[in-house]
Protein backbone atom coordinates (compact mmCIF):
# COMPACT_ATOMS: atom_id res chain seq x y z
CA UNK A 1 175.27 111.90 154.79
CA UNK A 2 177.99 114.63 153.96
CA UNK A 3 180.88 113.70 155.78
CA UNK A 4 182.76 111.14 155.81
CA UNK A 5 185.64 109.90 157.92
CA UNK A 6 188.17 107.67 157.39
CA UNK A 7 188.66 104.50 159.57
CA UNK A 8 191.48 103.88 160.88
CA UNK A 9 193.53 101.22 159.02
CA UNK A 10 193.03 98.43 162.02
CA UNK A 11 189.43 99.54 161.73
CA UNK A 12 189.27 98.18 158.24
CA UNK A 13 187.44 94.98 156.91
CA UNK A 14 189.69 91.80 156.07
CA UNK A 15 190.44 91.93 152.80
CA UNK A 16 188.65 88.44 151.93
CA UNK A 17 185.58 89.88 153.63
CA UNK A 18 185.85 92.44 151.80
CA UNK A 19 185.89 90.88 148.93
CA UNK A 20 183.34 88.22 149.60
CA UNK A 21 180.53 91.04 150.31
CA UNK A 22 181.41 92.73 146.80
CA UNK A 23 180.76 89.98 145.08
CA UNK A 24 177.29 89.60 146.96
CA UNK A 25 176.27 92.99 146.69
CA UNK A 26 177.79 93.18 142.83
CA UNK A 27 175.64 90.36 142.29
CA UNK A 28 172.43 91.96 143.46
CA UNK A 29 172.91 95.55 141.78
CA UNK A 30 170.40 93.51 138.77
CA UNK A 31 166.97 94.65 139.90
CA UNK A 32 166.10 91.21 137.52
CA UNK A 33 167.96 89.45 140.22
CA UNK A 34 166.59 91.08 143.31
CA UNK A 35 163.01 89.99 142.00
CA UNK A 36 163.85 86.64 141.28
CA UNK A 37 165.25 86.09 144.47
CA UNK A 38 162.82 87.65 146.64
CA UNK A 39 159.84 85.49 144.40
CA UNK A 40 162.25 82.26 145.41
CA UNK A 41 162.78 83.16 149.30
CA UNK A 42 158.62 84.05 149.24
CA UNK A 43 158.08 80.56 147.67
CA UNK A 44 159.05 77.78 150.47
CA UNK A 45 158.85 74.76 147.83
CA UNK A 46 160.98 76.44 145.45
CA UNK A 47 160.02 77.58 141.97
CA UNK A 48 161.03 76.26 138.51
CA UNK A 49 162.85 78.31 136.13
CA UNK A 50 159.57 77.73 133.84
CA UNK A 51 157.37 79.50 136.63
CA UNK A 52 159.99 82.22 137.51
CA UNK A 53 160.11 83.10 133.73
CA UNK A 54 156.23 83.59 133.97
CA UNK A 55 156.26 85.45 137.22
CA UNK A 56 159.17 87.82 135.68
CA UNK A 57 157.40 88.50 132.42
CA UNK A 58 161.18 87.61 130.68
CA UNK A 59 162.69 85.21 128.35
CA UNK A 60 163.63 81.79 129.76
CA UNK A 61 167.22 81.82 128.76
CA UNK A 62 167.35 85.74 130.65
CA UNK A 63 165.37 84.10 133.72
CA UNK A 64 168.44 80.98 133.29
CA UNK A 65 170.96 83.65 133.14
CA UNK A 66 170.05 84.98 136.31
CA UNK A 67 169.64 82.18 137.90
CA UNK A 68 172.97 80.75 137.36
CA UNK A 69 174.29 84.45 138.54
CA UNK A 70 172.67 83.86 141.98
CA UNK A 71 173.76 80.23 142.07
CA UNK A 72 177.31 80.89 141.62
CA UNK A 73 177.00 83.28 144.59
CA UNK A 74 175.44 81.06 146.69
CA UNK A 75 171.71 82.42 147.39
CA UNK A 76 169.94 80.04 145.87
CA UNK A 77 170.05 76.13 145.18
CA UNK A 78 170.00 74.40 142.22
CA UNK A 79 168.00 70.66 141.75
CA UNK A 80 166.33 68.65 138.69
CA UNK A 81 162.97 67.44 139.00
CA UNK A 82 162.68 65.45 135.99
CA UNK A 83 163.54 68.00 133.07
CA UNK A 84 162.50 71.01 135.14
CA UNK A 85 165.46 72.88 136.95
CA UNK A 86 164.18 73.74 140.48
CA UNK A 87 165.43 77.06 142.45
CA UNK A 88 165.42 77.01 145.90
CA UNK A 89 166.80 79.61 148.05
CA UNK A 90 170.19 79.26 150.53
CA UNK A 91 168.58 79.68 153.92
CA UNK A 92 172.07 81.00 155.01
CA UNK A 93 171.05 84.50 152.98
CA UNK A 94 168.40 84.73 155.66
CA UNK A 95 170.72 85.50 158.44
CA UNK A 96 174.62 86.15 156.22
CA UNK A 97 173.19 89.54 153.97
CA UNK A 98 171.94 90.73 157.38
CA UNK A 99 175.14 90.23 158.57
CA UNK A 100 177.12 91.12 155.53
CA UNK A 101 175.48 94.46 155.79
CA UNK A 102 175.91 94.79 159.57
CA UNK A 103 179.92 94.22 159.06
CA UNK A 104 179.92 96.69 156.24
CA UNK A 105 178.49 99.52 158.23
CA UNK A 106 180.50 98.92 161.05
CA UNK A 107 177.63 97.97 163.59
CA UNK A 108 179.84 94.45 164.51
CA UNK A 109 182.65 96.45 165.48
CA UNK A 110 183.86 96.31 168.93
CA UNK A 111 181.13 98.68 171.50
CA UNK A 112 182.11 100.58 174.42
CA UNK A 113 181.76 99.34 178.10
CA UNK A 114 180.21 102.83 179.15
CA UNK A 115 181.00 106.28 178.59
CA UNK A 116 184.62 107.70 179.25
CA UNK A 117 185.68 111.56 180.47
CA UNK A 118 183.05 111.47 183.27
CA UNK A 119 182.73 114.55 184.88
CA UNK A 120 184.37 115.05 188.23
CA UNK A 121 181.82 117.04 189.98
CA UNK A 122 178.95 114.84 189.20
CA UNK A 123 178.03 112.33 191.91
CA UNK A 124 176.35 109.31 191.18
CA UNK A 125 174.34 108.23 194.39
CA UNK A 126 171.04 105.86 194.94
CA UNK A 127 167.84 107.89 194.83
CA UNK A 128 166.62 108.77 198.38
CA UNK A 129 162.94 109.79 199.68
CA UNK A 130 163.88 113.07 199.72
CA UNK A 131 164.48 113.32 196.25
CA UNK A 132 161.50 112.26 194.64
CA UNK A 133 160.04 115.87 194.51
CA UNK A 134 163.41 116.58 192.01
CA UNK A 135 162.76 113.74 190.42
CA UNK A 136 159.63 114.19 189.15
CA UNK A 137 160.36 118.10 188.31
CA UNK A 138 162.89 116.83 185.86
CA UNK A 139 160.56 113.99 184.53
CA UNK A 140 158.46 117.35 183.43
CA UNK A 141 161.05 119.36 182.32
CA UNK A 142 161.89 116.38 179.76
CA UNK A 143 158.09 115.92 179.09
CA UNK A 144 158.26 119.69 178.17
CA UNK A 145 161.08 119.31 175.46
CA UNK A 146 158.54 116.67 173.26
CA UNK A 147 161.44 114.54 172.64
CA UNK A 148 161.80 112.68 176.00
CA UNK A 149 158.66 110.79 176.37
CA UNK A 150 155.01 109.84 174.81
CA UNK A 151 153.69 110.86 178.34
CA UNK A 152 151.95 113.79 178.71
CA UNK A 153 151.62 114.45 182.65
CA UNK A 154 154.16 113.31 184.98
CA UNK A 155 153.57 109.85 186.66
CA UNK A 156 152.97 109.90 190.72
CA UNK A 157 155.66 108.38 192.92
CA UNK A 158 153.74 105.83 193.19
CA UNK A 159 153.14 105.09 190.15
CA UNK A 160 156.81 105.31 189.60
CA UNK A 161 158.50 103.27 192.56
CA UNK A 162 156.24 100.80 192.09
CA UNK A 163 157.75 100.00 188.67
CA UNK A 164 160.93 100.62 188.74
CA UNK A 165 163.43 98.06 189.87
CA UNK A 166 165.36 98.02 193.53
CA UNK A 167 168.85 98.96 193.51
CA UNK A 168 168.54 100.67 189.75
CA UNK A 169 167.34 103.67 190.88
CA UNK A 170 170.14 106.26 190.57
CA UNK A 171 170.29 110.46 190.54
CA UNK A 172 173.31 113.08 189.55
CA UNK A 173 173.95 115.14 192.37
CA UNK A 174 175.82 118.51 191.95
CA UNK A 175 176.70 120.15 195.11
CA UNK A 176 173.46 118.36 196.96
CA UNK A 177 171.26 119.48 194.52
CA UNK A 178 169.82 116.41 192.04
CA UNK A 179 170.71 117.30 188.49
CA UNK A 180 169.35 113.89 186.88
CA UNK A 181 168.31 110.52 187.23
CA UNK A 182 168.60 107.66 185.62
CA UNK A 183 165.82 103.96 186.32
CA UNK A 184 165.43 100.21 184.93
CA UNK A 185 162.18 98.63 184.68
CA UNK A 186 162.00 94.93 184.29
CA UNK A 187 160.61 93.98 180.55
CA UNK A 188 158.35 90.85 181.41
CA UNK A 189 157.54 89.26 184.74
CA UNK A 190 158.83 85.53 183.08
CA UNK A 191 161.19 84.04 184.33
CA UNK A 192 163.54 84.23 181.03
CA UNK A 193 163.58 87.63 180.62
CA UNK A 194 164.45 88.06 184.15
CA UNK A 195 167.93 90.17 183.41
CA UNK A 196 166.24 92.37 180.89
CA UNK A 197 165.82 95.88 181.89
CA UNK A 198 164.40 99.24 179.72
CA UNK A 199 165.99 102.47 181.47
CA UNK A 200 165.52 105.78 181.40
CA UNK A 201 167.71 108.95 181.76
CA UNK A 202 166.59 112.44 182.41
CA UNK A 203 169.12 115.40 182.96
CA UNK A 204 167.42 118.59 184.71
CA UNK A 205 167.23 121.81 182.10
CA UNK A 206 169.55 123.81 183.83
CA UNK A 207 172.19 121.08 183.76
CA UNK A 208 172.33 120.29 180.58
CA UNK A 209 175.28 119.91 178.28
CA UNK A 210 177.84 119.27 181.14
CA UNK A 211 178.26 115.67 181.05
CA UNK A 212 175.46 114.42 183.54
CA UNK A 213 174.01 112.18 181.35
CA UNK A 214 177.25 110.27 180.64
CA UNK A 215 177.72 110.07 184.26
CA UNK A 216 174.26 108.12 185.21
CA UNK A 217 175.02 106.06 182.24
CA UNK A 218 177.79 105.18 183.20
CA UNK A 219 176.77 104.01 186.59
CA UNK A 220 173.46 102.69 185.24
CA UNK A 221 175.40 100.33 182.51
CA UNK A 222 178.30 99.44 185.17
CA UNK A 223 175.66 98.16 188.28
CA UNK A 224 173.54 96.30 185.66
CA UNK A 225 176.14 94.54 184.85
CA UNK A 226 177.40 93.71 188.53
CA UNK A 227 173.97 93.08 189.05
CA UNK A 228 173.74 90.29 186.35
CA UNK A 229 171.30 92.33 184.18
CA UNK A 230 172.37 90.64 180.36
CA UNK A 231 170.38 93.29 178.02
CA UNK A 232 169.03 96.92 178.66
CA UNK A 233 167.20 98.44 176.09
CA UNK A 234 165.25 101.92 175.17
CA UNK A 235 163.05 103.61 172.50
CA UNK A 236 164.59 107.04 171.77
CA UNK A 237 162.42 109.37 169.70
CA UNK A 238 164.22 109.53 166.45
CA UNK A 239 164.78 113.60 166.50
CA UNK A 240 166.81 113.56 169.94
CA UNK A 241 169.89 112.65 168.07
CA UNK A 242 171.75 113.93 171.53
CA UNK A 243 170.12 111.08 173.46
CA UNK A 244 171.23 108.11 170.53
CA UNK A 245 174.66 109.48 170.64
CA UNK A 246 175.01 109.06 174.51
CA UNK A 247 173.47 105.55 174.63
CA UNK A 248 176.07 104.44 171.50
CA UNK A 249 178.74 105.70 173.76
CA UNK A 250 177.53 103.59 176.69
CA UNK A 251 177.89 100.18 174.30
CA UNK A 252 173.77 100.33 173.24
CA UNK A 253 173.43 99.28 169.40
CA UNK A 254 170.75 100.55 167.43
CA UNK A 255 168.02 97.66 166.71
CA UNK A 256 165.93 99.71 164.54
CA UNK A 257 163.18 102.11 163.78
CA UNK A 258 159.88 101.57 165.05
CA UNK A 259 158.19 103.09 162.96
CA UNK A 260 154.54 105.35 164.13
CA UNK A 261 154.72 103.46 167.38
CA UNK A 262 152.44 105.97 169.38
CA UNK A 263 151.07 108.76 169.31
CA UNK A 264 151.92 112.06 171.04
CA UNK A 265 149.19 115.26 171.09
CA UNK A 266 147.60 113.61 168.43
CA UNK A 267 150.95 112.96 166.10
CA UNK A 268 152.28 109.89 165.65
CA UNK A 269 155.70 109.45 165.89
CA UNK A 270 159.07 106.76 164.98
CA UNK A 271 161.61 106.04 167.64
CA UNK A 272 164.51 104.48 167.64
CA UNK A 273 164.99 101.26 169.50
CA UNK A 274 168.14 100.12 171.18
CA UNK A 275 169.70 97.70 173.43
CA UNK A 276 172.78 96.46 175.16
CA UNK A 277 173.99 93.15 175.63
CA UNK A 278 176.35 92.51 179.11
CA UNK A 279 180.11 91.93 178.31
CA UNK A 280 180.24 89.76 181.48
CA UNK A 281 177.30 87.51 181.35
């Protein structure tokens, strides 16, 4: 991380926020601290100061001091048990640090409905029978790059029709030739999870770097959620840093890393999970 740019000032957390997630993360710069809390959140019951003391290896009046630091913040509770003080930890930390670290790093701020300055010479149309043969060359000319997919030979129609879901099926077409494609394919055949999708996007070699991708996202994103589709979601391998960008501008958040999910020609590799929740439903 080398650059940095500034937000703009509307961009900026409220002052009390800001405030507020100082004093948390002030509080926990004490690597004393950050043990004691993380024995207390391990320890369901709660733990006296006596057996924290033990467990740290320090003095009971250090152990006290940082107890009462963590109190006065608010991650852990304070009760008596007779003469024994007993710490118990705030199960609001569980889900607010998440969170206070989420606002921080600006992944609450407002996301994008879909991509903007889509090209005008890309058509966006629903994949056809005659276009499977296209399809499936640029399914292998992604598979060639290493970054596009775990698979190693390119599925059969088949194989591919069969999965993918009716009416998400869309392909780029430049001057009638198909430059991309974009898919959904339902996550889990309960009920539920019936309006959650994982899609794909693959943009033909020789048409890369001219906006095609941002165009099938942004018809992929905009259907899905005519359609009533609440969540999409994809694993990106971690080095296609091109491919995270363009799903970020089409309103997908990154979940996380998941880390050596699979492996590909005998290397195992991280990706990048993400997902995007409907503004409508």
């Amino acid at each position: 991380m080398t650059t940095v740019v500034p937000l703009p000032l509307a961009g900026l957390l409220p002052e009390r926020e800001a405030a507020t997630y100082a004093g948390w993360f002030a509080c926990l710069a004490e690597p004393m601290r950050v043990k004691l809390l993380h024995a207390v959140a391990t320890s369901p019951r709660g733990l006296t100061v006596g057996a924290l003391t033990e467990i740290l290896g320090t003095s009971q009046s250090t152990c006290s001091h940082h107890v009462r630091k963590l109190a006065d913040v608010g991650f852990v509770h304070l009760r008596k048990e007779g003469t024994a003080t007993v710490v118990t930890i705030n199960q609001a930390c569980c889900s607010g640090l998440p969170h206070a670290a989420d606002a921080v790093m600006g992944l609450l701020a407002p996301r994008p409905c879909c991509p903007d300055n889509v090209p005008d010479d890309v058509t966006i149309r629903a994949l056809r029978d005659d276009d499977w043969d296209a399809v499936r060359r640029i399914y292998g000319e992604g598979i060639a790059t290493g970054l596009a997919t775990f698979e190693t030979d390119v599925p059969s129609r088949k194989t591919l029709d069969a999965k993918w879901l009716p009416g998400h099926q869309w392909v780029a077409d430049i001057d009638g030739e198909v430059a991309g494609w974009t898919a959904a394919t339902p996550v889990s055949e309960r009920e539920c999870y019936r309006g959650l999708a994982e899609t794909s996007v693959y943009v033909a070699e020789n048409h890369r770097g001219r906006g095609v991708g941002k165009a099938l996202l942004f018809k992929q994103v905009t259907e899905a959620d005519a359609a009533g589709l609440w969540t999409l979601q994809t694993s990106i391998f971690t080095d296609n840093r091109a491919s995270i960008a363009l799903h970020h501008s089409a309103g997908y958040r990154t979940v996380g890393i998941r880390e050596r999910i699979a492996q590909r020609d005998g290397v195992w590799h991280d990706t990048v999970f993400l997902e995007r929740r409907s503004p409508v439903s």
